[in-house]
N, C-alpha and C. Protein backbone atom coordinates (compact mmCIF):
# COMPACT_ATOMS: atom_id res chain seq x y z
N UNK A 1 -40.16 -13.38 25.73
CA UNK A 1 -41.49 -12.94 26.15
C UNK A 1 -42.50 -14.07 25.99
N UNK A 2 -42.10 -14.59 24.93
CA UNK A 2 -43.27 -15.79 24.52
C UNK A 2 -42.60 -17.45 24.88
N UNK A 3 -42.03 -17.01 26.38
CA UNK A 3 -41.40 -18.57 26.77
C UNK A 3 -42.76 -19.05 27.61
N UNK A 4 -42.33 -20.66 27.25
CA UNK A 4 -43.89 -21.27 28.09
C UNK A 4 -43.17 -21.64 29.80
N UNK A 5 -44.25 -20.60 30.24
CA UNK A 5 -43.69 -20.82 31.48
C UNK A 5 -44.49 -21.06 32.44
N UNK A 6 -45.95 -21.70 32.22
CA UNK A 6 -47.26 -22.29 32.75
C UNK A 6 -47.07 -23.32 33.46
N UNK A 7 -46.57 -24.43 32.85
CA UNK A 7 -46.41 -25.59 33.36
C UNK A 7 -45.36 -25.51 34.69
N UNK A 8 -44.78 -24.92 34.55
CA UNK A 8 -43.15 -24.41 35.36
C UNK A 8 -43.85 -23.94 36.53
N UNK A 9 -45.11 -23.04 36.60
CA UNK A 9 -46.05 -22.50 37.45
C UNK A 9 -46.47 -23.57 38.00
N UNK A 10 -46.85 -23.89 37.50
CA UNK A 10 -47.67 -25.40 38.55
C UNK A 10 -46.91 -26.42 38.83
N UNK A 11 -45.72 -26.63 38.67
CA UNK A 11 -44.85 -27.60 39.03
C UNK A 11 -44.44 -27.28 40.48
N UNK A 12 -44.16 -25.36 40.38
CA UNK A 12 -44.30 -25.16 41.91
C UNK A 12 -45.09 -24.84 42.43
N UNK A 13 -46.76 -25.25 42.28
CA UNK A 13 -47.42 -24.82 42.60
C UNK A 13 -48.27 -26.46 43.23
N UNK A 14 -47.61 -27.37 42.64
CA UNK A 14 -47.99 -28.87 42.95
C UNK A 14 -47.96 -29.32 44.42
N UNK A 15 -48.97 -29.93 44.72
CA UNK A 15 -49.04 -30.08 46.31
C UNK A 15 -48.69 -31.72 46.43
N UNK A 16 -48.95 -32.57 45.45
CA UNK A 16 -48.15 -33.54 45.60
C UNK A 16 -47.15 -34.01 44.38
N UNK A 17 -46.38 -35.42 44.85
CA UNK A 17 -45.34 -35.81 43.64
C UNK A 17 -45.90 -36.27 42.35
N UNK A 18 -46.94 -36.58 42.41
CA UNK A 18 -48.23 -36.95 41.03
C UNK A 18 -48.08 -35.88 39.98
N UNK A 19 -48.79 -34.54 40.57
CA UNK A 19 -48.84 -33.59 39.65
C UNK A 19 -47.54 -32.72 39.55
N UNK A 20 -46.96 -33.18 40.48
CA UNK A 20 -45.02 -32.10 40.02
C UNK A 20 -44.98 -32.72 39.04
N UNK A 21 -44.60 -34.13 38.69
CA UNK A 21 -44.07 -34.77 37.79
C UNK A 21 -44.82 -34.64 36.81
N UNK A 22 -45.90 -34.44 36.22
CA UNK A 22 -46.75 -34.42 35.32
C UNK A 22 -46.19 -32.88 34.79
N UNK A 23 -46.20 -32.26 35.80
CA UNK A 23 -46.25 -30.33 35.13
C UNK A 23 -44.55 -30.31 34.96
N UNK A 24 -43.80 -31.22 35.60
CA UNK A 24 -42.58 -31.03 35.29
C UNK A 24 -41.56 -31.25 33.76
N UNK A 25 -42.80 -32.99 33.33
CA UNK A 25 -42.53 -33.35 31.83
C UNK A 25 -43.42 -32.29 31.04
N UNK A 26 -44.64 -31.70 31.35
CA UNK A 26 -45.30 -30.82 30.18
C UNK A 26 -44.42 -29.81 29.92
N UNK A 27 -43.54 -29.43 31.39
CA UNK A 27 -42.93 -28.41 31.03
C UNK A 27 -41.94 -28.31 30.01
N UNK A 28 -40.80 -29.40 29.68
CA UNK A 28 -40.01 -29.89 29.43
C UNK A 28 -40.43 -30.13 28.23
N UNK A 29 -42.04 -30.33 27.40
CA UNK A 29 -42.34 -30.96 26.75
C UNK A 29 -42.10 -29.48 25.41
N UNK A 30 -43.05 -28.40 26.37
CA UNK A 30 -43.65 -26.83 26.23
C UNK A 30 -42.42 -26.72 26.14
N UNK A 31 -40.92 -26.75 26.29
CA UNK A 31 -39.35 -26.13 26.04
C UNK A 31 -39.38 -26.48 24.35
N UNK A 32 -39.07 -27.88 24.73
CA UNK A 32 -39.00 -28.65 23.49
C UNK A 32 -39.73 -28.29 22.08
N UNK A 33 -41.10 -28.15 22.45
CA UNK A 33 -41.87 -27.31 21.46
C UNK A 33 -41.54 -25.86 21.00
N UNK A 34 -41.36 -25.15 21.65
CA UNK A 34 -40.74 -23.94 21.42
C UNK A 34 -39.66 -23.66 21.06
N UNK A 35 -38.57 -24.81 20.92
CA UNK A 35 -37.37 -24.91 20.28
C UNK A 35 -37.84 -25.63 18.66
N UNK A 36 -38.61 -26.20 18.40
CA UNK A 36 -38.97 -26.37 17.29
C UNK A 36 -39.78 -25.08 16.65
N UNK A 37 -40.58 -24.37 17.39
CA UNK A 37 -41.49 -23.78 16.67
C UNK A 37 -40.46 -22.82 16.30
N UNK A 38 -39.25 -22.43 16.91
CA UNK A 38 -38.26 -21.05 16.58
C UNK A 38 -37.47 -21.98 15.48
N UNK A 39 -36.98 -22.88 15.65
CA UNK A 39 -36.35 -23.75 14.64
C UNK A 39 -37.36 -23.64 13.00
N UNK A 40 -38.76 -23.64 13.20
CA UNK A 40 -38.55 -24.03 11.61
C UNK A 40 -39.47 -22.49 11.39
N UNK A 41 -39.30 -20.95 12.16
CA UNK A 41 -39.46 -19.96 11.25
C UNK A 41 -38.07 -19.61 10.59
N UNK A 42 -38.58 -18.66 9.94
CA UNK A 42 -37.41 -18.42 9.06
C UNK A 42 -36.43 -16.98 10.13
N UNK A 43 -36.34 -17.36 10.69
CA UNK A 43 -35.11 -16.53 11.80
C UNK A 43 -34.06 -16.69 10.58
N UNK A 44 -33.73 -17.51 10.23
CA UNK A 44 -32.13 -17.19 9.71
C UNK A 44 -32.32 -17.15 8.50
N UNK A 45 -31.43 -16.21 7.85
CA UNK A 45 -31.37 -15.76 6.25
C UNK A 45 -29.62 -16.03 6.07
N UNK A 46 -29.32 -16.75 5.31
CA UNK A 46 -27.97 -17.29 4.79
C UNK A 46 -27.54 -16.04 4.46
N UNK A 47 -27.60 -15.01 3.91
CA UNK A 47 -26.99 -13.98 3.40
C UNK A 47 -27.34 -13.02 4.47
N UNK A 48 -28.33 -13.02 5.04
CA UNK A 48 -28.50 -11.50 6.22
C UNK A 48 -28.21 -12.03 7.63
N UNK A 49 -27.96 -12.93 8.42
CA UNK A 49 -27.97 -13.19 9.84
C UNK A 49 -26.79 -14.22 10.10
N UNK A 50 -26.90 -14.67 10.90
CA UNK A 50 -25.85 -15.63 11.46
C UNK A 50 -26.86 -17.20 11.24
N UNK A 51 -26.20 -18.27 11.61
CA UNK A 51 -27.32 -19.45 11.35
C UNK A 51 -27.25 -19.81 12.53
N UNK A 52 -27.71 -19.24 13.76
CA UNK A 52 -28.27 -19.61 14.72
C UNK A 52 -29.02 -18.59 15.64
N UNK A 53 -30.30 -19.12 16.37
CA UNK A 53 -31.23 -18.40 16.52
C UNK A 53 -30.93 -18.34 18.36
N UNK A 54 -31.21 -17.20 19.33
CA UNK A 54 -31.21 -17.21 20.09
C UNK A 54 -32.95 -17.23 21.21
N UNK A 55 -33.04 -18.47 21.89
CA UNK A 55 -33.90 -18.82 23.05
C UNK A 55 -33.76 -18.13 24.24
N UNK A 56 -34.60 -17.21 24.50
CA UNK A 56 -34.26 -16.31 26.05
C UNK A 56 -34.95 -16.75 27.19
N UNK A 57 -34.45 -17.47 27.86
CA UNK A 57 -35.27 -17.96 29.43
C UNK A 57 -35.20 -16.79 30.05
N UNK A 58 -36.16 -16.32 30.99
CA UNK A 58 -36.72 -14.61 31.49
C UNK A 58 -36.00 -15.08 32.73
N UNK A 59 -35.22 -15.79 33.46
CA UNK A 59 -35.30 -16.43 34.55
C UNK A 59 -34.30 -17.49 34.95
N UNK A 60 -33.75 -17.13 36.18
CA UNK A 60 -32.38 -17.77 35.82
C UNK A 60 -32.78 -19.07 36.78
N UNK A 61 -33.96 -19.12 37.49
CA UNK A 61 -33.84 -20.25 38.08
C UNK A 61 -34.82 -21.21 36.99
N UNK A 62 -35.72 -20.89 36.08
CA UNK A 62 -35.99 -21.77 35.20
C UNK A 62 -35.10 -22.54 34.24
N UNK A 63 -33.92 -21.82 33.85
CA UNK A 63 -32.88 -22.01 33.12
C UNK A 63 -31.89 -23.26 34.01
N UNK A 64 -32.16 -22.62 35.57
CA UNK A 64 -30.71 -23.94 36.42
C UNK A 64 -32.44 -25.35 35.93
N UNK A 65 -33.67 -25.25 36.20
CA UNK A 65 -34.31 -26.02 36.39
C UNK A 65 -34.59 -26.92 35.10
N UNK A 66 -34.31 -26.54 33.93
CA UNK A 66 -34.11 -27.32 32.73
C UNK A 66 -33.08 -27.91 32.30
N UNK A 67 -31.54 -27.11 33.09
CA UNK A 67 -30.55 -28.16 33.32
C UNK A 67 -30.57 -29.27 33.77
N UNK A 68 -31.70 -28.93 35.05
CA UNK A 68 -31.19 -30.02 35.95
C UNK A 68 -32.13 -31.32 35.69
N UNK A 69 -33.44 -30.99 35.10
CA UNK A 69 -34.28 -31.88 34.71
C UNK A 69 -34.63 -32.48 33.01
N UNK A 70 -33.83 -31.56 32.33
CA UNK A 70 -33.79 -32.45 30.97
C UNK A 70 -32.35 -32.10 30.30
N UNK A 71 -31.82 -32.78 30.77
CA UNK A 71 -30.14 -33.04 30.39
C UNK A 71 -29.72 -33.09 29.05
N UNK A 72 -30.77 -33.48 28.25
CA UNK A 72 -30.54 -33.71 26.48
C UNK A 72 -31.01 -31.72 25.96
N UNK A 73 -31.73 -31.41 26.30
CA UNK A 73 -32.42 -30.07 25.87
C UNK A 73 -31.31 -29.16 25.26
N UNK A 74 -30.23 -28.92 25.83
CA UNK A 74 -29.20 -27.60 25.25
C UNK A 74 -29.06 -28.51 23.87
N UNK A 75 -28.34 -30.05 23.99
CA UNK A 75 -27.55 -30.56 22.77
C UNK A 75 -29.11 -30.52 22.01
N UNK A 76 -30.50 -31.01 22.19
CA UNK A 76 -31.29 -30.26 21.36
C UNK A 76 -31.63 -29.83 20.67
N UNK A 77 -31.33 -28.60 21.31
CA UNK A 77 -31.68 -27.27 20.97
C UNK A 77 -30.62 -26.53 19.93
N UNK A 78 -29.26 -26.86 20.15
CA UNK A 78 -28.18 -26.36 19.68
C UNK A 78 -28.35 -27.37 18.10
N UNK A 79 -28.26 -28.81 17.92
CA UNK A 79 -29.08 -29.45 16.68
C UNK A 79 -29.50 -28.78 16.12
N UNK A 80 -30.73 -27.67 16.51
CA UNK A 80 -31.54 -27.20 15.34
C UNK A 80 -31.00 -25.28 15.39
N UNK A 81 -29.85 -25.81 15.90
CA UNK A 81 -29.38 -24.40 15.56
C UNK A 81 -30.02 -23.11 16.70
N UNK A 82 -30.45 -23.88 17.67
CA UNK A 82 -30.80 -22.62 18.64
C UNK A 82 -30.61 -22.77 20.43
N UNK A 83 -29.63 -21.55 20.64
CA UNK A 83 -29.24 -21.66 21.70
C UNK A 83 -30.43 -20.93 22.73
N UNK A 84 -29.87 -21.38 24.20
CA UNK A 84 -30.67 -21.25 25.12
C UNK A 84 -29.80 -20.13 26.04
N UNK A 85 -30.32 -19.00 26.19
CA UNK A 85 -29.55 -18.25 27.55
C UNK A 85 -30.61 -17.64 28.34
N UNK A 86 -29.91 -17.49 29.73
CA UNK A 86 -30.66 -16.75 30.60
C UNK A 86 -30.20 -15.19 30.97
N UNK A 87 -31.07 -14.70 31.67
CA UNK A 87 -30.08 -13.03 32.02
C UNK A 87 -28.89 -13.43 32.09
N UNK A 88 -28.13 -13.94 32.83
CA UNK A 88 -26.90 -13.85 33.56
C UNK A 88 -26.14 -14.14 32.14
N UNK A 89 -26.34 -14.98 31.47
CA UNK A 89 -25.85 -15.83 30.32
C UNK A 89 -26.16 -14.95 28.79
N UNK A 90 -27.28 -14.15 29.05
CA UNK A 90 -26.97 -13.25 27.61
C UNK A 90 -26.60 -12.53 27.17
N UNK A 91 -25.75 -11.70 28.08
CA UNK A 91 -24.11 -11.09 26.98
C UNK A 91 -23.22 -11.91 26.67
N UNK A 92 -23.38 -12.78 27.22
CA UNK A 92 -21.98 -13.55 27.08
C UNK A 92 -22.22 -14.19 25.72
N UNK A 93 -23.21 -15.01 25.81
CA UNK A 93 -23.83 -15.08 24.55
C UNK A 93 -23.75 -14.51 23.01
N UNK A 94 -24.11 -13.36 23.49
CA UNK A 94 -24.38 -12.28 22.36
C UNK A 94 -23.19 -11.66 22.11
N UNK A 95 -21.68 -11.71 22.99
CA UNK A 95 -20.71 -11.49 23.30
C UNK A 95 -20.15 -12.82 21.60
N UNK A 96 -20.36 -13.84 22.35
CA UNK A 96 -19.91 -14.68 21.07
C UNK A 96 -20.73 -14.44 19.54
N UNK A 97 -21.57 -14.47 19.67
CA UNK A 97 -22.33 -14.30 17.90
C UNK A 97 -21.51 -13.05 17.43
N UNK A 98 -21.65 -12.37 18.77
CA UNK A 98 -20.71 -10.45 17.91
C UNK A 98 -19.48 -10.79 16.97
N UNK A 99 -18.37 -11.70 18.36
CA UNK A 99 -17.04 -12.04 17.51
C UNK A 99 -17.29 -13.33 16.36
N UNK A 100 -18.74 -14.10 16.54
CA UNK A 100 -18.48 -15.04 15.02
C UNK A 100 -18.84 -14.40 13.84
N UNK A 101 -19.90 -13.39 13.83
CA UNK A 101 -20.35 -12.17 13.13
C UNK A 101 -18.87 -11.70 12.38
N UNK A 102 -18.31 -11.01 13.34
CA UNK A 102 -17.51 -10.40 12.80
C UNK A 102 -16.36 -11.03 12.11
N UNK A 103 -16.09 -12.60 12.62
CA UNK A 103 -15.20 -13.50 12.02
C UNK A 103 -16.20 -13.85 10.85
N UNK A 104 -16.99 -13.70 10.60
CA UNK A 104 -17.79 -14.52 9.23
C UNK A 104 -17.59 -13.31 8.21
N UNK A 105 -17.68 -11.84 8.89
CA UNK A 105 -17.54 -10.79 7.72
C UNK A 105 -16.15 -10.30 7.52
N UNK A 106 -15.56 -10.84 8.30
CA UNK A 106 -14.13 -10.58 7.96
C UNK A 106 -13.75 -11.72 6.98
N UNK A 107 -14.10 -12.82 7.19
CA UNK A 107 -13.97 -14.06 6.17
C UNK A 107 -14.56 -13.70 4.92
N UNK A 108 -15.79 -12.96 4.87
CA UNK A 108 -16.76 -13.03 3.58
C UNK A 108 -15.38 -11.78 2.85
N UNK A 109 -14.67 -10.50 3.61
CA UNK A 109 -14.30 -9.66 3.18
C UNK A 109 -13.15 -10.37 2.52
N UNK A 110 -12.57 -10.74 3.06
CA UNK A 110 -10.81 -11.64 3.01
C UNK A 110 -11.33 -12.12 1.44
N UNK A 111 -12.87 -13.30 1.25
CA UNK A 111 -12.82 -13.35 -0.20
C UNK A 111 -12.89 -12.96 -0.98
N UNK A 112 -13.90 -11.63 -1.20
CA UNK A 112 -13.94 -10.61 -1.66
C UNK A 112 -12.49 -10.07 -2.13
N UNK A 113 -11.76 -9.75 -1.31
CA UNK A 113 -10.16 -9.06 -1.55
C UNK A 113 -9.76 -10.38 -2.18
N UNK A 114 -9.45 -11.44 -1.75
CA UNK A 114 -9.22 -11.98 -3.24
C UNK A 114 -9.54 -12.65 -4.15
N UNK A 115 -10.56 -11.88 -4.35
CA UNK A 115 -11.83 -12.12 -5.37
C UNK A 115 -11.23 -11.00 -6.81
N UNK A 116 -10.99 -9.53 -5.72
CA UNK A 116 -10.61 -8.17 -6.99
C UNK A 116 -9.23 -8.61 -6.87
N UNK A 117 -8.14 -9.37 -6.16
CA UNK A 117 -6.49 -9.36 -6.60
C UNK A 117 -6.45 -9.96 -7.61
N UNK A 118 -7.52 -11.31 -7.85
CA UNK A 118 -7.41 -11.92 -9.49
C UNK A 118 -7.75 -11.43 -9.83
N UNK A 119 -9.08 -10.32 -10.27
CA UNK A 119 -9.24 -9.61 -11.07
C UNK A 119 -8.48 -8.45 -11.47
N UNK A 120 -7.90 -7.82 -10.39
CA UNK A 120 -6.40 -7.28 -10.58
C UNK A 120 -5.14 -8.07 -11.55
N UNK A 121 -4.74 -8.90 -11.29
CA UNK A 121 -4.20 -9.81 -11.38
C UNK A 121 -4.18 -10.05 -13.25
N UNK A 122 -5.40 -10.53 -13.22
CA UNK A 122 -5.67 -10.55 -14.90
C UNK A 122 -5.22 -9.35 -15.26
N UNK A 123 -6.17 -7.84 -15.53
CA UNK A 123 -6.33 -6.51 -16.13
C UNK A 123 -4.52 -6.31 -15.82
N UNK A 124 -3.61 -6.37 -14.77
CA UNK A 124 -2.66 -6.07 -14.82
C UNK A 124 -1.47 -7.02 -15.83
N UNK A 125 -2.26 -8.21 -16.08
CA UNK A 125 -1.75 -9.38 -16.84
C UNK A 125 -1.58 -8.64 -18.36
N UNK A 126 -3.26 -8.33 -18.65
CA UNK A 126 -3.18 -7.57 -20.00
C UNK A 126 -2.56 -6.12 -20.13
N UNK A 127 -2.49 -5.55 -19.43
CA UNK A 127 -1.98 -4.01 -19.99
C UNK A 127 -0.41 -4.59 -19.66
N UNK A 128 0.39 -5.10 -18.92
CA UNK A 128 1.57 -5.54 -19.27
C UNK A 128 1.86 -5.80 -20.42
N UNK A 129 1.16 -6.26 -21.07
CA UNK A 129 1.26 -7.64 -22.38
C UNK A 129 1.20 -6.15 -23.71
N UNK A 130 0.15 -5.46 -23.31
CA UNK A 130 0.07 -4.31 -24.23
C UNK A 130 1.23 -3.59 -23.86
N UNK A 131 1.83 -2.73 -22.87
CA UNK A 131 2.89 -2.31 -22.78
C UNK A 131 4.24 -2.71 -23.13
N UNK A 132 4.17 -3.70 -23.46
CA UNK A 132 5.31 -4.79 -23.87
C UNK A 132 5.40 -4.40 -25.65
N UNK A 133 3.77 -4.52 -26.24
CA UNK A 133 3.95 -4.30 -27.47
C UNK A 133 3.93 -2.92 -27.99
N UNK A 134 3.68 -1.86 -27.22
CA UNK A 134 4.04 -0.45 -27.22
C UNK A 134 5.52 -0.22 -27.14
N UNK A 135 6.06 -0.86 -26.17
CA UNK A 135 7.65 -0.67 -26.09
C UNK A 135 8.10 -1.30 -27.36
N UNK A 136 7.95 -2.25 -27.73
CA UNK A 136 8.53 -2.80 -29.14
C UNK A 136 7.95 -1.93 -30.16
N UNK A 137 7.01 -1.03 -30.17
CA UNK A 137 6.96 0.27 -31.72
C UNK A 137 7.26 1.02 -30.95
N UNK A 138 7.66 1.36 -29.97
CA UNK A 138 8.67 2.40 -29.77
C UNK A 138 10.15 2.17 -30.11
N UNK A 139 10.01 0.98 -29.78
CA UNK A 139 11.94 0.53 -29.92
C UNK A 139 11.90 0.79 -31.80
N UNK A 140 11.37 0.35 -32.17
CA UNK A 140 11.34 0.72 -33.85
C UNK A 140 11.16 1.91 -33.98
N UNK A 141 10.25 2.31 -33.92
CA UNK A 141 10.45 4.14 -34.09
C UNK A 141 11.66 4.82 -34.27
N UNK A 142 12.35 4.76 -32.71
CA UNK A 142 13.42 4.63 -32.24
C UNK A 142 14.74 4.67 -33.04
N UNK A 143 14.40 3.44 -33.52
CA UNK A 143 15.23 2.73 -34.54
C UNK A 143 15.74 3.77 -35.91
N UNK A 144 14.27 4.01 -36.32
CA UNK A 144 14.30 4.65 -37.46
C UNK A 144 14.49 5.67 -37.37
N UNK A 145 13.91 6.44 -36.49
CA UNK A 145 14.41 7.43 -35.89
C UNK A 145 16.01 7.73 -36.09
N UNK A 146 16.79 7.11 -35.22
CA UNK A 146 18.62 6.94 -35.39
C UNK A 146 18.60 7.35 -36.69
N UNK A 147 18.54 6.20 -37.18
CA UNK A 147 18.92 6.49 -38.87
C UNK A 147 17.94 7.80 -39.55
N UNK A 148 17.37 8.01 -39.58
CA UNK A 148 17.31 9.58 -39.97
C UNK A 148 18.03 10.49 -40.06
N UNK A 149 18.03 10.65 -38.32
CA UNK A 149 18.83 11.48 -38.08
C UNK A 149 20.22 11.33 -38.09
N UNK A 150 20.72 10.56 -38.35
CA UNK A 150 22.13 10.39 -38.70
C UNK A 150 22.80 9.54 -39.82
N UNK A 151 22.59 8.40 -40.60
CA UNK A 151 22.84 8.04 -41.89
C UNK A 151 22.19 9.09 -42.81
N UNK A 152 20.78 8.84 -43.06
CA UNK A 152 20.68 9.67 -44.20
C UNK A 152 20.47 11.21 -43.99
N UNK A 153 20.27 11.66 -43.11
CA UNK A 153 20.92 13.21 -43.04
C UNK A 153 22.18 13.38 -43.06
N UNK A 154 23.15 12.84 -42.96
CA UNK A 154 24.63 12.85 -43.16
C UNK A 154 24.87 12.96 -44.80
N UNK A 155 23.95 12.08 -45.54
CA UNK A 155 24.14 11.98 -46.89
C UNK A 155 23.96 13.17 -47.52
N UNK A 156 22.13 13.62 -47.41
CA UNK A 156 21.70 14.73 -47.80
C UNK A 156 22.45 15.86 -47.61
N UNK A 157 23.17 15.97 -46.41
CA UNK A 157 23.69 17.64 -46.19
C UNK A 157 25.02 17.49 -46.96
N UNK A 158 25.38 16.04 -47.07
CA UNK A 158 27.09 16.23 -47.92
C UNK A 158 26.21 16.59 -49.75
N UNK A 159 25.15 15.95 -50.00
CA UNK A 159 25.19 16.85 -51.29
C UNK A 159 24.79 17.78 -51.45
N UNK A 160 23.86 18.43 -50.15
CA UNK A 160 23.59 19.67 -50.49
C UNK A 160 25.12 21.00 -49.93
N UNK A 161 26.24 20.38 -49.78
CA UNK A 161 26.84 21.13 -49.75
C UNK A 161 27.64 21.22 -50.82
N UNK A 162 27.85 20.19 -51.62
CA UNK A 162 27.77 20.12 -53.13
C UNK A 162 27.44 21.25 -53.71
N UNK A 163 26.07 21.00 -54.08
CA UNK A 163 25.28 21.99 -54.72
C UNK A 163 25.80 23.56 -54.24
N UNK A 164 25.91 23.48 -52.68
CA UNK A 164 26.21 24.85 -52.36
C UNK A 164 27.58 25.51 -53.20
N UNK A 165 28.47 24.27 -53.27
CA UNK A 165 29.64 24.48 -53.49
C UNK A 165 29.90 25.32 -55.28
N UNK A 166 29.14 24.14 -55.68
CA UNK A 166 28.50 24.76 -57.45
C UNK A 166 28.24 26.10 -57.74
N UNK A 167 26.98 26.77 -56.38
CA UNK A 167 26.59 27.89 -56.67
C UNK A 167 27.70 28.87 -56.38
N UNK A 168 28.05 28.49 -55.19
CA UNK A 168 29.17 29.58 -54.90
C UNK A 168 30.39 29.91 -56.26
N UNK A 169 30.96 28.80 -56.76
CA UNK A 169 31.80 29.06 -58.23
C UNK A 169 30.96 29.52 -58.81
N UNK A 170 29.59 29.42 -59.71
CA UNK A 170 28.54 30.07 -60.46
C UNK A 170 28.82 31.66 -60.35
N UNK A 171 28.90 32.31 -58.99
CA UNK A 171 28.36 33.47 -58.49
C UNK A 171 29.73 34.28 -58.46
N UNK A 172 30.89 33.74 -58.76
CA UNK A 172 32.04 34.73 -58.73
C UNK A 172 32.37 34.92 -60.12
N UNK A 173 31.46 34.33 -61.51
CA UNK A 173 31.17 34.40 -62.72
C UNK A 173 32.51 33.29 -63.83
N UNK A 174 32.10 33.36 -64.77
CA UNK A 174 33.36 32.25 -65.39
C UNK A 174 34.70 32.84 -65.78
N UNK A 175 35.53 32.08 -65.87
CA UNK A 175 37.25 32.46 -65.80
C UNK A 175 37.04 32.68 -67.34
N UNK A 176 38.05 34.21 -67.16
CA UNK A 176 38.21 34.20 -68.66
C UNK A 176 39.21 33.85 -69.79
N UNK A 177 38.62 33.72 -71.17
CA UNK A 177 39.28 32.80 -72.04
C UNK A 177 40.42 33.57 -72.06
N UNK A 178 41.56 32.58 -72.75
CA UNK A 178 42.86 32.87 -72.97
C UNK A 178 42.54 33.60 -74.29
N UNK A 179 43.61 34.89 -74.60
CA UNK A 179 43.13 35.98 -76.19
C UNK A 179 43.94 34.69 -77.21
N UNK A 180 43.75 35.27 -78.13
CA UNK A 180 43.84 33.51 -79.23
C UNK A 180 45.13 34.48 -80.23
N UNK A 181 46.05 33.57 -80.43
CA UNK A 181 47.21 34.11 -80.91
C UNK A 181 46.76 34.68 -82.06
N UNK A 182 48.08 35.57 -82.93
CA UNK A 182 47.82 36.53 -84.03
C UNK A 182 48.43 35.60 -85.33
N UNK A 183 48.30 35.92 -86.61
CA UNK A 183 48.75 34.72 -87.34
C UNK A 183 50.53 34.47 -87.29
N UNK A 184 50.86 35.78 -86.96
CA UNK A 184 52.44 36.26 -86.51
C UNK A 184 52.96 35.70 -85.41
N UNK A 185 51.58 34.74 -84.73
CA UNK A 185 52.24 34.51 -83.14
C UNK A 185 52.21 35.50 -82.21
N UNK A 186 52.18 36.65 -82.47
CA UNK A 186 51.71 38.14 -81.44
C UNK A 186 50.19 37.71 -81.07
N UNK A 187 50.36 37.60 -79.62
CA UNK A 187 48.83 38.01 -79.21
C UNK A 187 48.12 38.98 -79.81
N UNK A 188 47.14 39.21 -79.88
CA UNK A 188 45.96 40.44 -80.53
C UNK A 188 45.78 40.77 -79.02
N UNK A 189 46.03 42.34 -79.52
CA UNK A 189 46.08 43.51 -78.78
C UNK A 189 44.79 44.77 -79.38
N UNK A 190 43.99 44.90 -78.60
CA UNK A 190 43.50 45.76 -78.62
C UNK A 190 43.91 46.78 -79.13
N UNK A 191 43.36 47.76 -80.19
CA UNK A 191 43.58 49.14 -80.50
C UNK A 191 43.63 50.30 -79.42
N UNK A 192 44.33 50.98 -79.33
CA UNK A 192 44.32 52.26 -77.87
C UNK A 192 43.01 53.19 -78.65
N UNK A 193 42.71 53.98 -77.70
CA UNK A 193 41.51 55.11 -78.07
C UNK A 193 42.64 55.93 -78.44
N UNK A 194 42.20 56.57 -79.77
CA UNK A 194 42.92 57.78 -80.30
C UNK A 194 42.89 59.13 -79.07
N UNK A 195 44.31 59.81 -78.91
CA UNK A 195 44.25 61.42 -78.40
C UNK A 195 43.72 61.83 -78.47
N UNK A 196 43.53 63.08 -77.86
CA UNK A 196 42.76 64.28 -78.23
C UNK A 196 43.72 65.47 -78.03
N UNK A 197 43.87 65.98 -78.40
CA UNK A 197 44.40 67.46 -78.21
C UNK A 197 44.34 67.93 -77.08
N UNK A 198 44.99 68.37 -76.54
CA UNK A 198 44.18 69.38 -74.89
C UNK A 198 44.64 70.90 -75.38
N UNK A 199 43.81 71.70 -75.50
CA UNK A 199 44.32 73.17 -75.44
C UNK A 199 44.48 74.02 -74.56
């Protein structure tokens, strides 16, 4: 909207070769300026935009007419980072920034991803390292475990069947003594209970 396109007016508006040429370099001059003045606002933000600014000629025969009369202007313009298109030329244009756009955020993403795989990378480094020393007090546990349950419970139940064995003789009461000889050598014999009469 804000292309200088005055001079360009009177170049075809020049009735002789004096003033073409005069309105033809102002014009050229008025490009040039306007590629600087877009060059040093701040159009581009390193983190929000792309780093190059787009120049819109309204006009496709002003655009063949700066080809054809200042031959240095695109390389320019492109120097300070700003391209030049006309209608015909600005999708195509905008066609490319889309796919460098999207190649720059696919690049920014790609580092990102492996930005979190080392950080993956580490955290999976350490809980390995801890799992490693969890499995080794388990393997001991383990360990002790076995032997519990089988050395010294093997021991314990053989003496507590011992003991069982003790109580059980205890509980059928003690064997009795042999009767102790008589001075005759006759065992001692009990006296019988005296008769009774029956009538």
């Amino acid at each position: 909207v804000k292309f200088p396109i005055d001079n360009y007016v009177r170049f075809l508006d020049a009735d002789d070769d004096l003033r073409r040429d005069q309105a033809r370099r102002s014009f050229a001059r008025d490009v040039r300026q306007r590629v600087k003045e877009i060059a040093d606002r701040s159009y581009i933000d390193p983190d929000r935009t792309v780093d190059t600014v787009v120049l819109f000629i309204p006009n496709e025969g002003v655009y063949a007419f700066l080809h054809e009369n200042d031959g240095d202007l695109i390389d320019h313009a492109l120097r300070q980072k700003v391209v030049l298109c006309s209608p015909l030329t600005l999708f195509s244009v905008l066609a490319v920034i889309r796919q460098a756009v999207d190649s720059f955020r696919l690049e920014r993403r790609g580092d990102e991803i492996l930005e979190y795989l080392n950080g993956f990378r580490g955290e999976w480094s350490k809980f390995t390292e801890q799992l490693d020393k969890v499995g080794k007090h388990l393997g001991t546990l383990q360990n002790s475990y076995d032997s519990l349950q089988g050395t010294r419970r093997s021991v314990f139940e053989r003496q507590l069947q011992r003991i069982d064995e003790l109580e059980a003789g205890e509980a059928s009461g003690p064997a009795a003594p042999d009767p102790l000889p008589l001075p005759d050598g006759d065992p001692a014999v009990e006296p019988a209970p005296p008769l009774r009469e029956v009538g």
